[in-house]
C-alpha atoms as a PDB file:
ATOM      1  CA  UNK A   1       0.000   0.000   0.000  1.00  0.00           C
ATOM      2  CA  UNK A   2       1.148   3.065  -1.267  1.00  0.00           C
ATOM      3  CA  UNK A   3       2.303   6.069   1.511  1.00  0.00           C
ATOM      4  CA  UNK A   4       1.330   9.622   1.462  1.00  0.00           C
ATOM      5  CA  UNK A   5       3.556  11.947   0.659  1.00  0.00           C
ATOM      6  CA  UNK A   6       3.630  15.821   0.444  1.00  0.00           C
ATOM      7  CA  UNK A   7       5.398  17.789  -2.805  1.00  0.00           C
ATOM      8  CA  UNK A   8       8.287  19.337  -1.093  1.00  0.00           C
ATOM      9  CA  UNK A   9       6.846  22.814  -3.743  1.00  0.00           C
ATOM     10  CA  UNK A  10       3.283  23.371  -2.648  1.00  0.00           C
ATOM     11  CA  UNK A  11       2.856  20.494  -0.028  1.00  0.00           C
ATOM     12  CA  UNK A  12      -0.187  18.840  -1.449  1.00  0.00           C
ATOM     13  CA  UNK A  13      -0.421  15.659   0.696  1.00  0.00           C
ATOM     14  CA  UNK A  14      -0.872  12.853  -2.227  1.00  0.00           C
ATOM     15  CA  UNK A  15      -0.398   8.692  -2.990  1.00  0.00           C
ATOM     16  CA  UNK A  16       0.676   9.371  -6.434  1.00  0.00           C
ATOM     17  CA  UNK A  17       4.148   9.866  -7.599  1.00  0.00           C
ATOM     18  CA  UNK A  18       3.914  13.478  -9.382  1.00  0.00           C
ATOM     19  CA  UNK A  19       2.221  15.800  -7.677  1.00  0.00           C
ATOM     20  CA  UNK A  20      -1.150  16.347  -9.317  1.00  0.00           C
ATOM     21  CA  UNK A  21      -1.471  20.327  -8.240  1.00  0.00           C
ATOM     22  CA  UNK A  22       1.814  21.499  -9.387  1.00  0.00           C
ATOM     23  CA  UNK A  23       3.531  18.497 -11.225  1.00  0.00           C
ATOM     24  CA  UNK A  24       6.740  18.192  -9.434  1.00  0.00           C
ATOM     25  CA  UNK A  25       7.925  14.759  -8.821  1.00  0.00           C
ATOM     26  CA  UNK A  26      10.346  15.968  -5.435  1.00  0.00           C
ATOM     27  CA  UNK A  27       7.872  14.322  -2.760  1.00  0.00           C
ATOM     28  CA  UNK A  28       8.638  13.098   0.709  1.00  0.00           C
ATOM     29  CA  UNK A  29       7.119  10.819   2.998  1.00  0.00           C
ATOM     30  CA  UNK A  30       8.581  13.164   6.015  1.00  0.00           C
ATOM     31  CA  UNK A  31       5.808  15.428   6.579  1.00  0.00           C
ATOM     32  CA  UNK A  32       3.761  16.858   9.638  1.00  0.00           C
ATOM     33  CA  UNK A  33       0.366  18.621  10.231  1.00  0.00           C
ATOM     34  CA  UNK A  34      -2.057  18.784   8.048  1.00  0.00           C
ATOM     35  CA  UNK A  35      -4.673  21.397   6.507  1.00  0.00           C
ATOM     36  CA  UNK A  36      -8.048  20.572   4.952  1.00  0.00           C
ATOM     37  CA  UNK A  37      -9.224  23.424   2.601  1.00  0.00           C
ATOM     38  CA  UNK A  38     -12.749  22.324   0.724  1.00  0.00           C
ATOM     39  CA  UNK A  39     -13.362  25.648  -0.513  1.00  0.00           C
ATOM     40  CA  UNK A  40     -10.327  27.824  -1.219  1.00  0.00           C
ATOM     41  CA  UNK A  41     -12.405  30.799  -2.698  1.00  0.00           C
ATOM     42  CA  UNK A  42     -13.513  31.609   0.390  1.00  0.00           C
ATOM     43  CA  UNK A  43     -10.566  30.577   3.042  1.00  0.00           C
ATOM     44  CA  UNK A  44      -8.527  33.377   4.413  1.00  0.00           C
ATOM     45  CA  UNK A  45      -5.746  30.615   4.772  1.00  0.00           C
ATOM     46  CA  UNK A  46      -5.749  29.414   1.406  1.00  0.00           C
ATOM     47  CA  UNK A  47      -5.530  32.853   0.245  1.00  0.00           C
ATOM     48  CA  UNK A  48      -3.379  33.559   2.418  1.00  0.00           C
ATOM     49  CA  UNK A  49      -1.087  30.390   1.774  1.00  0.00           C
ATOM     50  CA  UNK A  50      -1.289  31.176  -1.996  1.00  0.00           C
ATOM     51  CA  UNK A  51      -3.880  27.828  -2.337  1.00  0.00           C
ATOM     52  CA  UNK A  52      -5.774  27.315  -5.517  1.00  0.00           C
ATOM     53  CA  UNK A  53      -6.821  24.149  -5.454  1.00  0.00           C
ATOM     54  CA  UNK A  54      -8.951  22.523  -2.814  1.00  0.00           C
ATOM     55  CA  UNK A  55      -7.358  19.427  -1.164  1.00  0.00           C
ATOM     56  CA  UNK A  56      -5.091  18.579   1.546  1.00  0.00           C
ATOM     57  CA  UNK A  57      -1.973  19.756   2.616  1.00  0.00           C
ATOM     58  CA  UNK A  58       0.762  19.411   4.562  1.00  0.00           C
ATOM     59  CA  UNK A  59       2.331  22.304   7.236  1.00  0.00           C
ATOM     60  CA  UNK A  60       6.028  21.076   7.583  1.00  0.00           C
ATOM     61  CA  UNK A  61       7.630  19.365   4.630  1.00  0.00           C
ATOM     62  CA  UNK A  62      10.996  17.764   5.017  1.00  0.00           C
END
């Protein structure tokens, strides 16, 4: 079973091997935290963040 991992770029937490938000294959399993954002149009933290898409993300990426 695959791990998660967060794109070291714009720490979308994913299974895949390229990111699917910003297409960068540097991803690592070392992560921590974690932000839910449904609907970034209206979050003050996914503006505020720079978020465009809604998803899952990670705080710390290592």
């Amino acid at each position: 079973m695959p791990s998660e991992k967060a794109c070291r770029k714009c720490h979308f937490i994913t299974k895949e091997s390229v990111c699917p938000v910003c297409g960068s294959k540097d991803l690592s399993i070392n992560w921590s935290g974690e932000i839910i954002l449904l609907d970034v149009e209206k979050s003050e933290v996914a503006k505020l963040l720079g978020i465009k898409v809604p998803g899952r993300y990670a705080i710390s990426v290592v």
